[in-house]
Protein backbone atom coordinates (compact mmCIF):
# COMPACT_ATOMS: atom_id res chain seq x y z
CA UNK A 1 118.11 -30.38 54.89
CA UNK A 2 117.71 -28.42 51.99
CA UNK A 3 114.33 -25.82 51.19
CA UNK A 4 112.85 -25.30 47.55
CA UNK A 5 114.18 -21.31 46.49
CA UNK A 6 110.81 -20.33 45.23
CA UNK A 7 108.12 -21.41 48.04
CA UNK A 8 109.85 -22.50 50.63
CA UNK A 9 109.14 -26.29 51.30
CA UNK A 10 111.37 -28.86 52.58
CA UNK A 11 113.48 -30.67 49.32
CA UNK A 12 112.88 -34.57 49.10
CA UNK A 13 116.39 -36.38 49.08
CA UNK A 14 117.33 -36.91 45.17
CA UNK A 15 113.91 -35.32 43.98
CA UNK A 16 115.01 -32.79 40.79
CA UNK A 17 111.67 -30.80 41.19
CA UNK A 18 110.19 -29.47 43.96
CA UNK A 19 106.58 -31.63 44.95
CA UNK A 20 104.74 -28.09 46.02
CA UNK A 21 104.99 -25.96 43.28
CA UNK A 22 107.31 -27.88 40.40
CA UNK A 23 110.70 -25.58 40.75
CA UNK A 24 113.20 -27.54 38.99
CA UNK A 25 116.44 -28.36 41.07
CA UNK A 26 118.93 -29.44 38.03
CA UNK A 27 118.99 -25.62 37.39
CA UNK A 28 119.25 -24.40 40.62
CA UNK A 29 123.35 -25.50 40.46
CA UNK A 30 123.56 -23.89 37.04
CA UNK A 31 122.00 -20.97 37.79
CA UNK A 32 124.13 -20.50 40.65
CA UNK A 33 127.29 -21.32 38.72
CA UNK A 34 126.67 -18.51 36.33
CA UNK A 35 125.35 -16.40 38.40
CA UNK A 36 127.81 -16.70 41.31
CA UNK A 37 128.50 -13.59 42.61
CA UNK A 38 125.01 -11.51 41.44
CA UNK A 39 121.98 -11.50 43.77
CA UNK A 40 119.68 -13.23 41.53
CA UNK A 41 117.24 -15.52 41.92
CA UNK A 42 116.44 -18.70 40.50
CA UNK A 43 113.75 -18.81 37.86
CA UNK A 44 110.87 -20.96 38.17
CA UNK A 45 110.44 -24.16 36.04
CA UNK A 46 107.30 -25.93 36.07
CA UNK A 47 106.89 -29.52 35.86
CA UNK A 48 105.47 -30.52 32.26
CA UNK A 49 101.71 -32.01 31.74
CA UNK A 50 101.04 -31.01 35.57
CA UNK A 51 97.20 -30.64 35.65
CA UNK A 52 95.59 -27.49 36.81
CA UNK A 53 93.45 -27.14 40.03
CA UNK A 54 90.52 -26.69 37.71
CA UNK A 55 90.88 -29.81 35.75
CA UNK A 56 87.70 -32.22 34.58
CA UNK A 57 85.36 -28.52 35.13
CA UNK A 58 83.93 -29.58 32.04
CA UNK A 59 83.39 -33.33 32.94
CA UNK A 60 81.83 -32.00 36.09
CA UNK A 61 79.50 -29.74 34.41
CA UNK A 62 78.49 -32.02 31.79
CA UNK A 63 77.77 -35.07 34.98
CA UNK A 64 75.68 -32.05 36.25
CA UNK A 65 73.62 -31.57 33.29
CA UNK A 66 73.21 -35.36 32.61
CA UNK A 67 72.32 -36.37 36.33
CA UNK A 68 69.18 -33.86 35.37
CA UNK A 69 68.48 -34.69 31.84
CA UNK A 70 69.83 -38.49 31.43
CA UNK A 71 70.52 -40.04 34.71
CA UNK A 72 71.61 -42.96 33.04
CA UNK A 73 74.51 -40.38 31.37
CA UNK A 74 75.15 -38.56 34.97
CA UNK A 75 76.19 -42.35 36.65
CA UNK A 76 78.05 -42.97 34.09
CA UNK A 77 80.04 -38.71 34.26
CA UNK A 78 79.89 -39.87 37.95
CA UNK A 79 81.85 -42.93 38.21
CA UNK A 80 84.29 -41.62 35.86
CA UNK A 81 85.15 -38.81 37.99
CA UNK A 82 84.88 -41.22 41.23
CA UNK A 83 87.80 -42.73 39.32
CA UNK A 84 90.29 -39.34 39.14
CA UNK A 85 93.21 -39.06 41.60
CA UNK A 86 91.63 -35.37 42.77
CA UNK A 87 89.79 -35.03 45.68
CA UNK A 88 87.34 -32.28 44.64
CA UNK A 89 86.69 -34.56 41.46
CA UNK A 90 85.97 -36.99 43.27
CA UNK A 91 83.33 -35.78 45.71
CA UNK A 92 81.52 -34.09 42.81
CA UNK A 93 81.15 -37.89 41.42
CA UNK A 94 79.68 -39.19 44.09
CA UNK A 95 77.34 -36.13 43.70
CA UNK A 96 76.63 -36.62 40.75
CA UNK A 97 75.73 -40.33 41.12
CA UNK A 98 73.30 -39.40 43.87
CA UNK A 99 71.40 -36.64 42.19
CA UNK A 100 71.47 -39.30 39.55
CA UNK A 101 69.65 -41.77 41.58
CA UNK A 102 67.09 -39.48 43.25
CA UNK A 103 66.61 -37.93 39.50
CA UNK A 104 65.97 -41.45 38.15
CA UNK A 105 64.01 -42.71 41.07
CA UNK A 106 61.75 -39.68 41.12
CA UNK A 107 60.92 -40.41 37.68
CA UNK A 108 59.90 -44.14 38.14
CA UNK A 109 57.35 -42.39 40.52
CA UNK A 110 56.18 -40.24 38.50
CA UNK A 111 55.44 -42.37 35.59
CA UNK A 112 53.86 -45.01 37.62
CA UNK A 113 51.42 -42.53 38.89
């Protein structure tokens, strides 16, 4: 059982980077090859194209605005972000569907009255 250098978490069989934080494995063994008999540690190397914690902020924003100004615009923000493999994108498109709905509802009302 082998353990990523840089944050500690348990190395998947055959996997070159490490699934927590992207430390690539293929240069672990060169690193260490050249750098036998120093102290040194490993560099980092990030995965490429990995998305940030904060991606779709803007699609968010935007489904926030148009659940307010054009619900028909925030369902559609909505279900888009419904569709994202993030969790936190995800529950801010179902938000943003609801609001939405009441937004859009609300307005029926207020139009027939």
């Amino acid at each position: 059982m082998t353990f990523c250098p840089s944050c500690g978490t348990e190395r998947k069989e055959g996997s070159k980077y490490c699934h927590n934080c992207g430390y690539d494995f293929g240069n672990v063994s060169a690193e260490l090859n050249s750098n036998s008999n120093s102290n040194t540690q490993a560099t980092q190397n990030p995965i490429p194209n990995v998305q940030s914690e904060n991606s779709h902020t803007i699609s968010k924003i935007l489904g926030y605005i148009c659940a307010i100004l054009i619900p028909l615009f925030g369902v559609i923000f909505g279900i888009y972000l419904i569709t994202r493999d993030e969790e936190d994108a995800k529950k801010h498109g179902k938000l943003i569907i609801g609001l939405s709905i009441v937004i859009w509802f609300l307005s029926f009302i207020a139009m027939g009255m």
